[in-house]
PDB file of N, CA and C in Angstrom:
ATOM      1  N   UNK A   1    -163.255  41.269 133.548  1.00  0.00           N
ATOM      2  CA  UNK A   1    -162.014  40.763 134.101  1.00  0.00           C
ATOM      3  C   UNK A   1    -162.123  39.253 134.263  1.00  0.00           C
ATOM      4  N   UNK A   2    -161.160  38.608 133.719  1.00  0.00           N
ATOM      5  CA  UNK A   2    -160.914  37.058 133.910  1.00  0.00           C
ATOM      6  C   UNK A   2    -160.484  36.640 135.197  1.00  0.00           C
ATOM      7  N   UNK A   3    -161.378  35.902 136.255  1.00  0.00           N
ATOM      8  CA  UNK A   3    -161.288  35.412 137.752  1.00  0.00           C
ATOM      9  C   UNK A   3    -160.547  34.551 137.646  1.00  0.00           C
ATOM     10  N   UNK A   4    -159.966  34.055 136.578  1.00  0.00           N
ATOM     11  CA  UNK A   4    -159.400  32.443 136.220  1.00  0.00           C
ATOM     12  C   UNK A   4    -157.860  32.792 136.717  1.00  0.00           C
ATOM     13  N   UNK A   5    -157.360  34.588 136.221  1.00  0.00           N
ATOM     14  CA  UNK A   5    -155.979  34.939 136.393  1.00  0.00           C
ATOM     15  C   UNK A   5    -155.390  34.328 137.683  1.00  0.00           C
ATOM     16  N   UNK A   6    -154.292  33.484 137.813  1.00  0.00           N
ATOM     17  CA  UNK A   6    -153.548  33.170 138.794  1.00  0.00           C
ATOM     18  C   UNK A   6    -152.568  33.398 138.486  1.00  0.00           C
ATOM     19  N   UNK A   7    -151.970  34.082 140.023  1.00  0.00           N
ATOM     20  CA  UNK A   7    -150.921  34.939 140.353  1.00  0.00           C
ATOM     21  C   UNK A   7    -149.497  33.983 140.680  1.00  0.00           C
ATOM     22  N   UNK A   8    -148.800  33.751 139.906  1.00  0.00           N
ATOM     23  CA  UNK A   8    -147.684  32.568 139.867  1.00  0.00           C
ATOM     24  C   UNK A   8    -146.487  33.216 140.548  1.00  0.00           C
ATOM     25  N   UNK A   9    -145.588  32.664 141.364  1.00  0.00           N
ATOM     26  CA  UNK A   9    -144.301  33.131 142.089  1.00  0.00           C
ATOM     27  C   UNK A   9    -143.191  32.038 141.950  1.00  0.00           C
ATOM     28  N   UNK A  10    -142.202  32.102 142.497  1.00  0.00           N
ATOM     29  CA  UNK A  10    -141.138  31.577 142.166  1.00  0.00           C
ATOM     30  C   UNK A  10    -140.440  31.825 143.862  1.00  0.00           C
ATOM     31  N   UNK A  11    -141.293  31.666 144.617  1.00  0.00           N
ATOM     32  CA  UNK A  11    -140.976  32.002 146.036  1.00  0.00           C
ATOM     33  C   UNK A  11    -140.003  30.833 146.184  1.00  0.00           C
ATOM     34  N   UNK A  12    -140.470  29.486 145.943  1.00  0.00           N
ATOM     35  CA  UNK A  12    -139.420  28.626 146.790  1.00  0.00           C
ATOM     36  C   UNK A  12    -138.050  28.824 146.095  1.00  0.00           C
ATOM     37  N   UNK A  13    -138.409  29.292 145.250  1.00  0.00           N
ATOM     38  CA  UNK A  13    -136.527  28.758 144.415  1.00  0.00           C
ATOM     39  C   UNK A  13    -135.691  30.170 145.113  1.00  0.00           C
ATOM     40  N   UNK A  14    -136.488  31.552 145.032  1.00  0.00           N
ATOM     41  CA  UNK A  14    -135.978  32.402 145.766  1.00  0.00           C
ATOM     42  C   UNK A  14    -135.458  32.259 146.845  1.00  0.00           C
ATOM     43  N   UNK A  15    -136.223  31.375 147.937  1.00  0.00           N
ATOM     44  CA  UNK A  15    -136.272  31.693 149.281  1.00  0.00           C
ATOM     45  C   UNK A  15    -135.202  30.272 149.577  1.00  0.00           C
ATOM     46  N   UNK A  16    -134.985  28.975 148.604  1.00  0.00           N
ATOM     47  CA  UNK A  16    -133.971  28.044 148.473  1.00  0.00           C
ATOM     48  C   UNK A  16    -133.064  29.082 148.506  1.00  0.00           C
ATOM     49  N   UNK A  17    -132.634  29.798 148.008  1.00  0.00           N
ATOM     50  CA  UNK A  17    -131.276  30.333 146.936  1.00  0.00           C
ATOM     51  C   UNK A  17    -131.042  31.230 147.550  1.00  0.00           C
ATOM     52  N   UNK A  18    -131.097  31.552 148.882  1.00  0.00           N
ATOM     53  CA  UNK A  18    -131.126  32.584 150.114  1.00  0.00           C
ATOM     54  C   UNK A  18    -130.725  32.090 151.395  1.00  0.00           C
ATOM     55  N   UNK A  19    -131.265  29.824 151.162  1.00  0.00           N
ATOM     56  CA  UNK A  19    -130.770  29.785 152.461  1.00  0.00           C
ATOM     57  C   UNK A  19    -131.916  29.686 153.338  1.00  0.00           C
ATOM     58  N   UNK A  20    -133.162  30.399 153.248  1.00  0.00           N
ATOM     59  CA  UNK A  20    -134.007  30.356 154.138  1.00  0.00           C
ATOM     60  C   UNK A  20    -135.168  29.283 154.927  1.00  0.00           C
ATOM     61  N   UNK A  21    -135.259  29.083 155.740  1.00  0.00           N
ATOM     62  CA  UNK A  21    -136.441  28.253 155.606  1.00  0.00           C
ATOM     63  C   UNK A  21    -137.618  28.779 155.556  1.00  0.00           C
ATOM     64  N   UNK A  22    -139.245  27.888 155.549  1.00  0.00           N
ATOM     65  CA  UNK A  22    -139.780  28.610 154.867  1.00  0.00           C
ATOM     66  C   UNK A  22    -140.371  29.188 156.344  1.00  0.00           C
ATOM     67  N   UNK A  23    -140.224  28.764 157.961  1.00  0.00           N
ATOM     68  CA  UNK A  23    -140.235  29.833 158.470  1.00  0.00           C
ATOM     69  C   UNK A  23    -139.422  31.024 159.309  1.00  0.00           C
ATOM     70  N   UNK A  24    -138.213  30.878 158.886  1.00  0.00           N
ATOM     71  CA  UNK A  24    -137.292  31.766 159.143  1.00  0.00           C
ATOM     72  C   UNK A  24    -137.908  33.358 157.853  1.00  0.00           C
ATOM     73  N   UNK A  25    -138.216  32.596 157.068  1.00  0.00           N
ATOM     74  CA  UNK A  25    -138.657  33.863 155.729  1.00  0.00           C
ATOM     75  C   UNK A  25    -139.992  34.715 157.066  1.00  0.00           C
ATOM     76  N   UNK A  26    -141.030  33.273 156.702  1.00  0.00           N
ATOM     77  CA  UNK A  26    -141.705  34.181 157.434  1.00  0.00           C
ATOM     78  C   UNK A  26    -141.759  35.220 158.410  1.00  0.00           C
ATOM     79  N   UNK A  27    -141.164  34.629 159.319  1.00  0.00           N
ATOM     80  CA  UNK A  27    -140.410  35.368 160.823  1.00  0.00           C
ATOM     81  C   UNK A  27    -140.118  36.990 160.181  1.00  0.00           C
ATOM     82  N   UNK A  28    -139.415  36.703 158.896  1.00  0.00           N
ATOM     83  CA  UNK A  28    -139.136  38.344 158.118  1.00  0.00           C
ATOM     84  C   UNK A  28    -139.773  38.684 158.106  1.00  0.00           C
ATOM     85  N   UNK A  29    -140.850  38.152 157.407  1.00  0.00           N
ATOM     86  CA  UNK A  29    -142.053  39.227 156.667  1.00  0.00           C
ATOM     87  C   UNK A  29    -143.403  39.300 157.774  1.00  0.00           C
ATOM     88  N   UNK A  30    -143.507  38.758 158.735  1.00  0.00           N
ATOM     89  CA  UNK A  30    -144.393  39.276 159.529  1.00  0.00           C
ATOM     90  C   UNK A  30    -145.925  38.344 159.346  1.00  0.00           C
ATOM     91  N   UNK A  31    -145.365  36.817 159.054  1.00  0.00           N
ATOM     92  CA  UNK A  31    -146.769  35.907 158.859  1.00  0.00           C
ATOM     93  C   UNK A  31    -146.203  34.792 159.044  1.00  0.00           C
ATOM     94  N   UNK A  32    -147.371  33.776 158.958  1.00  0.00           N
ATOM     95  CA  UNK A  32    -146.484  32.445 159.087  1.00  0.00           C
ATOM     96  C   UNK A  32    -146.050  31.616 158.232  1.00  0.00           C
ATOM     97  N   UNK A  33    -145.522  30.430 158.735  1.00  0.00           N
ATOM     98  CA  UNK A  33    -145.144  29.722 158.031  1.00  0.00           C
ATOM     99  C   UNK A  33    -145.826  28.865 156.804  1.00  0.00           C
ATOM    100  N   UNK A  34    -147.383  28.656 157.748  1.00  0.00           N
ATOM    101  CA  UNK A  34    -148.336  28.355 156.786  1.00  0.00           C
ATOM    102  C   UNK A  34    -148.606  29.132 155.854  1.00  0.00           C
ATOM    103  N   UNK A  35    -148.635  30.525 155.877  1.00  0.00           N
ATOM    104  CA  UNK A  35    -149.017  31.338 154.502  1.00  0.00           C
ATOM    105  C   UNK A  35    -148.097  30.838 153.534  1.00  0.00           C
ATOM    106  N   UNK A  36    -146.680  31.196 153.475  1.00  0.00           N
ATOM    107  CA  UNK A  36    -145.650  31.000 152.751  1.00  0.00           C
ATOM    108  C   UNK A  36    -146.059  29.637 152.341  1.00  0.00           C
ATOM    109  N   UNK A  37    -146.435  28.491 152.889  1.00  0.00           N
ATOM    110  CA  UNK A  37    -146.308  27.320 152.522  1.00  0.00           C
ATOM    111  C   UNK A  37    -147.432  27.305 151.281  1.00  0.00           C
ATOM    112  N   UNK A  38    -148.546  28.135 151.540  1.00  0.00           N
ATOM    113  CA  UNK A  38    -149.868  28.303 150.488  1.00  0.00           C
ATOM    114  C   UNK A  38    -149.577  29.295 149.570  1.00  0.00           C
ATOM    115  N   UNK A  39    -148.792  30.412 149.747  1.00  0.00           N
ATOM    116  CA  UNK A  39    -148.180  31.344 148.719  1.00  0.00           C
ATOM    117  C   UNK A  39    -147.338  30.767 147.585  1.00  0.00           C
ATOM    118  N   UNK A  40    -146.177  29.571 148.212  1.00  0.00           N
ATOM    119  CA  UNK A  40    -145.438  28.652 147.464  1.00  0.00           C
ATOM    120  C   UNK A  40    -146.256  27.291 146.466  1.00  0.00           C
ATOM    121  N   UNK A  41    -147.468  27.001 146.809  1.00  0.00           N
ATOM    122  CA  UNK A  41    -147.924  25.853 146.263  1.00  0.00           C
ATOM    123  C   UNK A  41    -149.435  26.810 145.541  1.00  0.00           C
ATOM    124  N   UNK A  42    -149.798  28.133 145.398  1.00  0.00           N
ATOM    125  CA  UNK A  42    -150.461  28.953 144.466  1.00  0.00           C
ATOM    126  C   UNK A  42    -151.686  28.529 144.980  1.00  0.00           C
ATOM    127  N   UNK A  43    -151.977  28.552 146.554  1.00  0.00           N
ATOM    128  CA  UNK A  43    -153.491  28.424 146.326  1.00  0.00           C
ATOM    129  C   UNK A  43    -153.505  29.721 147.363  1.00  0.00           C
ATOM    130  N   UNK A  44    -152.802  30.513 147.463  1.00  0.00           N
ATOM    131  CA  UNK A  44    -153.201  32.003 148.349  1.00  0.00           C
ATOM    132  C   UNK A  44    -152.179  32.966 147.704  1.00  0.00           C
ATOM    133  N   UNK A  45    -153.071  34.136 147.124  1.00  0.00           N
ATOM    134  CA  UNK A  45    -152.026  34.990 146.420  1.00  0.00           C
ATOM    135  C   UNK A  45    -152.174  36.153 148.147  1.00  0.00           C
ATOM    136  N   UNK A  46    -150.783  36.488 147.781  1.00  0.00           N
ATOM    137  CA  UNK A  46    -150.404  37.889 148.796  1.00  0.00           C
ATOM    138  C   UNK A  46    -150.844  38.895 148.471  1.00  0.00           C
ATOM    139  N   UNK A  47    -150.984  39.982 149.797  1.00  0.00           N
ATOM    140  CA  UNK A  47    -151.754  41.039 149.799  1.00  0.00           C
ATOM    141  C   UNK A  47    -150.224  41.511 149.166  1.00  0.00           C
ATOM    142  N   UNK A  48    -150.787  43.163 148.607  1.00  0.00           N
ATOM    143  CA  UNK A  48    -149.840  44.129 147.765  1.00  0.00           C
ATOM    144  C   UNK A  48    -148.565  44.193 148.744  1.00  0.00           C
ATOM    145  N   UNK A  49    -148.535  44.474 149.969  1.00  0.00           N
ATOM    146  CA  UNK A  49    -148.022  44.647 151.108  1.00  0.00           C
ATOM    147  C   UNK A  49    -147.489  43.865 151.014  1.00  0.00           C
ATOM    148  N   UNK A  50    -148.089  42.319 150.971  1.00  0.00           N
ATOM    149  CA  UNK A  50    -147.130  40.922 151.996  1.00  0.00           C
ATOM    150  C   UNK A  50    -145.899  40.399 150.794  1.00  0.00           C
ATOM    151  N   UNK A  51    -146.289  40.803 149.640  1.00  0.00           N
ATOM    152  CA  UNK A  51    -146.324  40.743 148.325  1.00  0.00           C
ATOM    153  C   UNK A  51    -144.556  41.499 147.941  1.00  0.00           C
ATOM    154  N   UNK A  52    -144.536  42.749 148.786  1.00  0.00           N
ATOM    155  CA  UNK A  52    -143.938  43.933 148.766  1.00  0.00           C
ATOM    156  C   UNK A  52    -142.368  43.224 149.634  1.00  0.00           C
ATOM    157  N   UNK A  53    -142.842  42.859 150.637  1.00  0.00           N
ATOM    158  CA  UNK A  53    -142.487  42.620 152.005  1.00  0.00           C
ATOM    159  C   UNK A  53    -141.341  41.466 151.461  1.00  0.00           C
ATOM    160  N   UNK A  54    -141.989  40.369 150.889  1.00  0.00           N
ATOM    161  CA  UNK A  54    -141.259  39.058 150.497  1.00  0.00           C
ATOM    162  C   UNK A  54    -140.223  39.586 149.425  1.00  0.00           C
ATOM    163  N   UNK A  55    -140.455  40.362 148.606  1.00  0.00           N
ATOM    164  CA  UNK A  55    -139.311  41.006 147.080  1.00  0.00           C
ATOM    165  C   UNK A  55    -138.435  41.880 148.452  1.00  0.00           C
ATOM    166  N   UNK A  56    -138.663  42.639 149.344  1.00  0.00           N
ATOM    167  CA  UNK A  56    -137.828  42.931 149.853  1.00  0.00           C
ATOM    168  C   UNK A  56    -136.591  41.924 150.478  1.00  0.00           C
ATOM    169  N   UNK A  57    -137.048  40.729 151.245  1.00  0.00           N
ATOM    170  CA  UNK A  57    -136.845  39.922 152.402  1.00  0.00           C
ATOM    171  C   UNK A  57    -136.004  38.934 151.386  1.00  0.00           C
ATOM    172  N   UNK A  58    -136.679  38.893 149.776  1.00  0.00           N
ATOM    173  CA  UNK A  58    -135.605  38.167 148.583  1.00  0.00           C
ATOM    174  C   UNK A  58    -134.569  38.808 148.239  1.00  0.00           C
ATOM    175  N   UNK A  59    -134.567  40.155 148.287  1.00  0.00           N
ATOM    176  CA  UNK A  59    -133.771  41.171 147.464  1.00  0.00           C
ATOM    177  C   UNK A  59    -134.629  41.041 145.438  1.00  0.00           C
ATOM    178  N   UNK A  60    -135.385  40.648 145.354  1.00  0.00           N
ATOM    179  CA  UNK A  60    -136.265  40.313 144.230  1.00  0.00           C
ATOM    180  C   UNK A  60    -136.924  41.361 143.781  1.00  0.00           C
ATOM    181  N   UNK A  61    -137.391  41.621 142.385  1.00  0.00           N
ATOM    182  CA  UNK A  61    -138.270  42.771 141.656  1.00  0.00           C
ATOM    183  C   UNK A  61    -139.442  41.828 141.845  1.00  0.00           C
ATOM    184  N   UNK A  62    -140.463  42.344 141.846  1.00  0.00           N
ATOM    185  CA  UNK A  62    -142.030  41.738 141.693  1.00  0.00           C
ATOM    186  C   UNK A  62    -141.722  41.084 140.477  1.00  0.00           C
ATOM    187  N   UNK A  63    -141.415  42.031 139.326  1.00  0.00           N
ATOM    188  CA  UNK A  63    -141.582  41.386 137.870  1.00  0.00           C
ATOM    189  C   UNK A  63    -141.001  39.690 138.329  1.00  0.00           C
ATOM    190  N   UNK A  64    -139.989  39.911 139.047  1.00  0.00           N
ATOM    191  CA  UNK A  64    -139.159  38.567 139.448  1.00  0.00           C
ATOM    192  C   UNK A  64    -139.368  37.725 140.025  1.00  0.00           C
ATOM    193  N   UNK A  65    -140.098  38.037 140.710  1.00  0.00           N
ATOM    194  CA  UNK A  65    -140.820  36.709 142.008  1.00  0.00           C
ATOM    195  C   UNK A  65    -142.421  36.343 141.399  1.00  0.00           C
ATOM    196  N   UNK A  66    -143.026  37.423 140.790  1.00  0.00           N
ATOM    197  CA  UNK A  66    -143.921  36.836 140.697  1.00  0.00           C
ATOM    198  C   UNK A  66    -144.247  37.339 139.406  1.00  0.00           C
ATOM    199  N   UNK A  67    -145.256  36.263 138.726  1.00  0.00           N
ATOM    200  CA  UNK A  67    -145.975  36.278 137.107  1.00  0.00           C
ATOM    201  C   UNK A  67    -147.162  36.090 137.069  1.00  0.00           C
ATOM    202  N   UNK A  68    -148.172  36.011 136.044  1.00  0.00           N
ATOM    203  CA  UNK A  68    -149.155  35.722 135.288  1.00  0.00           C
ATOM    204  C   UNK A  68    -148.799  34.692 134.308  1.00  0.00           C
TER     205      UNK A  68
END
């Protein structure tokens, strides 16, 4: 398995295009503001869960929020 794989999202444009800030999102999903801020700039990928939580809180498919 290649360790190099990084897990790419499209959180801010989602979470722009919703209106949200980035800790009003959080407040949704049950973390802070700092995660989201490291989830958005790709140096902390989300657990399956937190992962789950945010496509809900977007109205978003995984395929949609997030890539390879």
């Amino acid at each position: 398995m290649n360790s190099d794989i990084v897990l790419h999202n499209k959180l801010k444009e989602y979470r722009q295009a919703k209106k949200l800030s980035q800790d009003e999102l959080a407040k949704n999903v049950g973390t802070t503001r700092q995660t989201i801020i490291a989830i958005e700039k790709n140096q902390f990928n989300p657990s399956a869960k937190l992962a789950l939580l945010l496509c809900i809180a977007l109205d978003a498919d995984f395929e949609d929020l997030f890539y390879f």
